[in-house]
PDB file of N, CA and C in Angstrom:
ATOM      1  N   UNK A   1     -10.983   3.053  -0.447  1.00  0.00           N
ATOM      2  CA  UNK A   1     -10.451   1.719  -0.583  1.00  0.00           C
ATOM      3  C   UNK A   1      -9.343   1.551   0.435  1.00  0.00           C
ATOM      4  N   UNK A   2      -9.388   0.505   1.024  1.00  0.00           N
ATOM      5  CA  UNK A   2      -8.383   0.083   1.897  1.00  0.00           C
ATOM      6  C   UNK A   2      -7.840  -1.266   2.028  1.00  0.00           C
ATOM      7  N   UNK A   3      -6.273  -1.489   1.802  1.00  0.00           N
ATOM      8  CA  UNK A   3      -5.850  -2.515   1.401  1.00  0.00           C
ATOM      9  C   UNK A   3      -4.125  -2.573   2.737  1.00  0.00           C
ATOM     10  N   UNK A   4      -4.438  -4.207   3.226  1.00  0.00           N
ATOM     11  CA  UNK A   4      -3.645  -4.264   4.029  1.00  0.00           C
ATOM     12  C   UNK A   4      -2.148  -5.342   3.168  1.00  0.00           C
ATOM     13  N   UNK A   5      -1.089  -4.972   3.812  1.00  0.00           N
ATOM     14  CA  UNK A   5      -0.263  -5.804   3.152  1.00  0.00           C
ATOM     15  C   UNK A   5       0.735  -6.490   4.681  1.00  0.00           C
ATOM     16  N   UNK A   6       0.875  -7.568   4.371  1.00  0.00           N
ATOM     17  CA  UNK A   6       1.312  -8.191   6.433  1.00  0.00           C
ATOM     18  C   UNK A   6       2.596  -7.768   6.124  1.00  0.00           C
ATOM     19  N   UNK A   7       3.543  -7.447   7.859  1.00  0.00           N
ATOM     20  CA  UNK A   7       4.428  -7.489   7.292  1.00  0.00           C
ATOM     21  C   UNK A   7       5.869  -8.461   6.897  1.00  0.00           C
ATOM     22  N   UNK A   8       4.955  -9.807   6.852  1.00  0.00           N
ATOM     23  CA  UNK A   8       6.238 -10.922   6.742  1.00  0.00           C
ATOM     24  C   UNK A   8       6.335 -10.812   5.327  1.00  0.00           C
ATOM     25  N   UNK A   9       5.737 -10.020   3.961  1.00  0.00           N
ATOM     26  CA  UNK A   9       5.497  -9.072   2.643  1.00  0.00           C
ATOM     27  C   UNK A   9       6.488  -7.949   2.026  1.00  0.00           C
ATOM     28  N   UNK A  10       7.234  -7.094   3.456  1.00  0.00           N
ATOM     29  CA  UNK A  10       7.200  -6.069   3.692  1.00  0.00           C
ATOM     30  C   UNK A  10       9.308  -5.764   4.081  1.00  0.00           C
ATOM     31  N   UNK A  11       9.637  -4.802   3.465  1.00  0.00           N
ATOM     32  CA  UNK A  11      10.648  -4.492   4.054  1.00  0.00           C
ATOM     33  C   UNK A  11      10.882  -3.322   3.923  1.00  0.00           C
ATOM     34  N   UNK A  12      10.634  -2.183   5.631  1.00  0.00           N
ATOM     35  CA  UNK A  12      10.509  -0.862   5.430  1.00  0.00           C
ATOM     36  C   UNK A  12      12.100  -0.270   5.214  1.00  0.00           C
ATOM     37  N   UNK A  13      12.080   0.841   5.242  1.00  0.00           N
ATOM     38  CA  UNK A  13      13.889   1.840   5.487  1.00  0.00           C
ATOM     39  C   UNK A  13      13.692   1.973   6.503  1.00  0.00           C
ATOM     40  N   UNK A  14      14.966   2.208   6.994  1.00  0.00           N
ATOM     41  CA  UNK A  14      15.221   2.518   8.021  1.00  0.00           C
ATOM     42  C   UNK A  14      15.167   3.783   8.955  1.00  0.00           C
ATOM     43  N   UNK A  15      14.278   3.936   9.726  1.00  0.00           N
ATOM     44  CA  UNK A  15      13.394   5.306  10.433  1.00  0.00           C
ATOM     45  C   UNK A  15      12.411   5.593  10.035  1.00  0.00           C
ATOM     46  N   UNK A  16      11.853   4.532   8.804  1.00  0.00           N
ATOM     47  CA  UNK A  16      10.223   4.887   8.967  1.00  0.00           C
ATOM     48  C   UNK A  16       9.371   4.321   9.983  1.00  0.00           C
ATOM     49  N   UNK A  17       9.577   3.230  10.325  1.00  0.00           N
ATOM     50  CA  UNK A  17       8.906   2.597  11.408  1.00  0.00           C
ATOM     51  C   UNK A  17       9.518   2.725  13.184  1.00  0.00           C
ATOM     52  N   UNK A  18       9.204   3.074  13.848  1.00  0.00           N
ATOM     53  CA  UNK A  18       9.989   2.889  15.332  1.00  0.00           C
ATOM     54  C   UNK A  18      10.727   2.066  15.730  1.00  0.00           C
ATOM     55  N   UNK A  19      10.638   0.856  15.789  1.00  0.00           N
ATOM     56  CA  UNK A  19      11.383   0.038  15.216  1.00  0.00           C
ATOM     57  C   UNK A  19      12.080  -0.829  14.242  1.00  0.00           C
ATOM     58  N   UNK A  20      13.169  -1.270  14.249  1.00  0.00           N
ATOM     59  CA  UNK A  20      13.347  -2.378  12.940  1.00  0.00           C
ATOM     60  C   UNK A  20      12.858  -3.898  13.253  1.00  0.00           C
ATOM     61  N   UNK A  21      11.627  -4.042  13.905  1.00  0.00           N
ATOM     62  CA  UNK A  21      10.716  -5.379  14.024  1.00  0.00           C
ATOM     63  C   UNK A  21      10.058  -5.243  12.777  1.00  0.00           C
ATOM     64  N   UNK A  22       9.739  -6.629  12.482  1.00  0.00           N
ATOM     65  CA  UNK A  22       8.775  -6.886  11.169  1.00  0.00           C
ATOM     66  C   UNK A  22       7.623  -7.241  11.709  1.00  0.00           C
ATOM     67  N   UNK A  23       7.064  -5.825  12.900  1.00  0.00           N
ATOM     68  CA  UNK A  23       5.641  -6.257  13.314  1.00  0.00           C
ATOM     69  C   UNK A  23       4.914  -4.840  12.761  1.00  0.00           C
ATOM     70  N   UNK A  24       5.215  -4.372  11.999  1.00  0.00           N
ATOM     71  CA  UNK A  24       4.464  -3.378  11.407  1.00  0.00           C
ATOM     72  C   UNK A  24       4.254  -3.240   9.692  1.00  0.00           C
ATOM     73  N   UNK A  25       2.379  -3.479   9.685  1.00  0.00           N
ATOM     74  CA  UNK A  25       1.860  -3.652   7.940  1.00  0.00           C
ATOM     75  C   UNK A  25       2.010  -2.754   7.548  1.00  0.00           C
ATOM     76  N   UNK A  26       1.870  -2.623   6.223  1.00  0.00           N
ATOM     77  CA  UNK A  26       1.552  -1.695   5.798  1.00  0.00           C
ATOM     78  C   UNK A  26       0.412  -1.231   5.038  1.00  0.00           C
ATOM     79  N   UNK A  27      -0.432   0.004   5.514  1.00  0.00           N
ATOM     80  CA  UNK A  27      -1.745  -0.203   4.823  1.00  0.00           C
ATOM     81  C   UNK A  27      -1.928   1.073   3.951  1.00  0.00           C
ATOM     82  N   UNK A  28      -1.997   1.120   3.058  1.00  0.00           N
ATOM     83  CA  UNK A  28      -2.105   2.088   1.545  1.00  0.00           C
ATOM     84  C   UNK A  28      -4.004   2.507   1.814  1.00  0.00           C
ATOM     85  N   UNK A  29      -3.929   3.602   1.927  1.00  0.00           N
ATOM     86  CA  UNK A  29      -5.307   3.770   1.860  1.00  0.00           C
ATOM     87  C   UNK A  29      -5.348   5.032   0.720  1.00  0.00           C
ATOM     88  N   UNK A  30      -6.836   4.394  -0.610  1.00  0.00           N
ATOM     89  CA  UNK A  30      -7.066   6.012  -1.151  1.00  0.00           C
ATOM     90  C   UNK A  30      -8.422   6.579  -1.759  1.00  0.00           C
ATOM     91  N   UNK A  31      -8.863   7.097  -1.829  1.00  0.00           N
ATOM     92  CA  UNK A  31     -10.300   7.413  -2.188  1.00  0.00           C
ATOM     93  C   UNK A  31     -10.476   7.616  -3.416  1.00  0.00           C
ATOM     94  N   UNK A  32     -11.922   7.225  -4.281  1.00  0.00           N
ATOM     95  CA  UNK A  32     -11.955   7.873  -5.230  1.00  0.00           C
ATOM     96  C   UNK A  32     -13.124   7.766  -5.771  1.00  0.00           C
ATOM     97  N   UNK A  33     -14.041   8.994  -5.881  1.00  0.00           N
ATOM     98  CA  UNK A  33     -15.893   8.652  -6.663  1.00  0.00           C
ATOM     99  C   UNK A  33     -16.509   8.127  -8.217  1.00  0.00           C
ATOM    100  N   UNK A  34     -17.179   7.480  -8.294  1.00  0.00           N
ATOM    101  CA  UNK A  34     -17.845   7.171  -9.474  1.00  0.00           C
ATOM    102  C   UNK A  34     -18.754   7.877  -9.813  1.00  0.00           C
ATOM    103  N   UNK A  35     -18.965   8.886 -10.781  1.00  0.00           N
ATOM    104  CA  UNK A  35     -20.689   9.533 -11.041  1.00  0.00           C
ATOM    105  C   UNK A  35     -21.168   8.692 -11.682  1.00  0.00           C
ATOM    106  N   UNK A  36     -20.198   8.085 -12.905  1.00  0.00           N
ATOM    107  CA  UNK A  36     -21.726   7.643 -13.972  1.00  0.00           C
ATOM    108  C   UNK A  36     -21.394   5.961 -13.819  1.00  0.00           C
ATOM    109  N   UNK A  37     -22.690   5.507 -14.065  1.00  0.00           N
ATOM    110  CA  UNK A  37     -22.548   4.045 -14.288  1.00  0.00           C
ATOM    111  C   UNK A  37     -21.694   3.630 -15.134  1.00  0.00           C
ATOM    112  N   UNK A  38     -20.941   2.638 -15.204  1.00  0.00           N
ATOM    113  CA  UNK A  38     -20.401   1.677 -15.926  1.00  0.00           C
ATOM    114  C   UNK A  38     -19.028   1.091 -15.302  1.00  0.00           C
ATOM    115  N   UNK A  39     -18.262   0.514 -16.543  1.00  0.00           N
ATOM    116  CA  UNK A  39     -17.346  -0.617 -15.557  1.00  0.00           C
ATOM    117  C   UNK A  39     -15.740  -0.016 -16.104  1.00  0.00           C
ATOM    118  N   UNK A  40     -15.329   0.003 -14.963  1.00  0.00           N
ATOM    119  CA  UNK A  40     -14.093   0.698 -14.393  1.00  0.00           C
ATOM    120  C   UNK A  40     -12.735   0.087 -14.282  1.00  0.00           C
ATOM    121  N   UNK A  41     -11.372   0.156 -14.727  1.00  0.00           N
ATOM    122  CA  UNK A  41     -10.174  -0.183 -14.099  1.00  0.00           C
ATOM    123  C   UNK A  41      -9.231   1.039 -13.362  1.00  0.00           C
ATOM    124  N   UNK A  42      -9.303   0.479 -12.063  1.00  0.00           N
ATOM    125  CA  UNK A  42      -8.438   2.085 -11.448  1.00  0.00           C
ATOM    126  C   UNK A  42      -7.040   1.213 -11.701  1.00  0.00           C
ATOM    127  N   UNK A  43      -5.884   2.073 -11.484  1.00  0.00           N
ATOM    128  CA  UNK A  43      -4.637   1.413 -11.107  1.00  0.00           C
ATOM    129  C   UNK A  43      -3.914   2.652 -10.469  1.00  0.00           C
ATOM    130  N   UNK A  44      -3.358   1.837  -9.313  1.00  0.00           N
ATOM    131  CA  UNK A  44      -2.636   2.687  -8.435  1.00  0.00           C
ATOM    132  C   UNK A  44      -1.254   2.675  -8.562  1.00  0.00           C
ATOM    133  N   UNK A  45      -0.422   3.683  -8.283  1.00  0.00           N
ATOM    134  CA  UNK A  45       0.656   3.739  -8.610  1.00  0.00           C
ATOM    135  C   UNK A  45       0.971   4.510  -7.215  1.00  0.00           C
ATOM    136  N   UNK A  46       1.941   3.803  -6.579  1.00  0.00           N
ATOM    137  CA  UNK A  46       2.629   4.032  -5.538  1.00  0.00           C
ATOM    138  C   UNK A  46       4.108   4.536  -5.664  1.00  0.00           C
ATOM    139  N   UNK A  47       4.354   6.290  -5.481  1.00  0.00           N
ATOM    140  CA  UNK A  47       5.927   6.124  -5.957  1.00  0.00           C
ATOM    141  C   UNK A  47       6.843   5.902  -4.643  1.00  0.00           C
ATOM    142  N   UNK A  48       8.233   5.460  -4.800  1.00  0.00           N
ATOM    143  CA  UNK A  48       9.154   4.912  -4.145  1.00  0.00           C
ATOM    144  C   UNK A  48       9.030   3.982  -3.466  1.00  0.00           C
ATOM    145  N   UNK A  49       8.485   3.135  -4.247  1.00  0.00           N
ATOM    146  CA  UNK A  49       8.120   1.502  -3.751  1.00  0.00           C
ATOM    147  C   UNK A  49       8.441   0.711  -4.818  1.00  0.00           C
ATOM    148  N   UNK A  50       9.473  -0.200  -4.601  1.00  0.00           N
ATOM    149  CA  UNK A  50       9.859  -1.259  -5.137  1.00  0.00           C
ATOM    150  C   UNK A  50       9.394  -2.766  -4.765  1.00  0.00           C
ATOM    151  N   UNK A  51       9.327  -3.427  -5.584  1.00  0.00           N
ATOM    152  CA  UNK A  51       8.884  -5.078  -5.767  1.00  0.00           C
ATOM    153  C   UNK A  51       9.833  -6.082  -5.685  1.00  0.00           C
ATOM    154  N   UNK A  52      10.657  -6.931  -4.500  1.00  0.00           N
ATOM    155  CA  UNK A  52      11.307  -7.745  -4.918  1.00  0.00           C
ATOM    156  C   UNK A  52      10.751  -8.764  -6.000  1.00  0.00           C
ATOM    157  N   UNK A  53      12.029  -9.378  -6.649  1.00  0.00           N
ATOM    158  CA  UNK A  53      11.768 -10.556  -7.071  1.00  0.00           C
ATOM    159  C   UNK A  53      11.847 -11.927  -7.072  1.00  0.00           C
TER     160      UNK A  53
END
């Protein structure tokens, strides 16, 4: 699964990105298999990520 987030969304720390421009997304990517049929809720949990409000 791959999920993009823009970054006018987005406010990184400082030295994760090369610069401090808000031209870099951020994209969460993660895998995960189904064997048996039926219907599914995944939920992802991202730690040290906060949500403004």
């Amino acid at each position: 699964m791959y999920y993009r987030i823009p970054s006018q969304f987005v406010t990184l720390d400082p030295g994760v990105a090369p610069t401090g421009e808000a031209i870099y997304n951020v994209n969460p990517r993660f895998a995960f298999r189904l064997l048996v049929v039926g219907t599914y809720e995944v939920t992802i949990r991202i730690p040290k990520v906060s949500r403004k409000a």
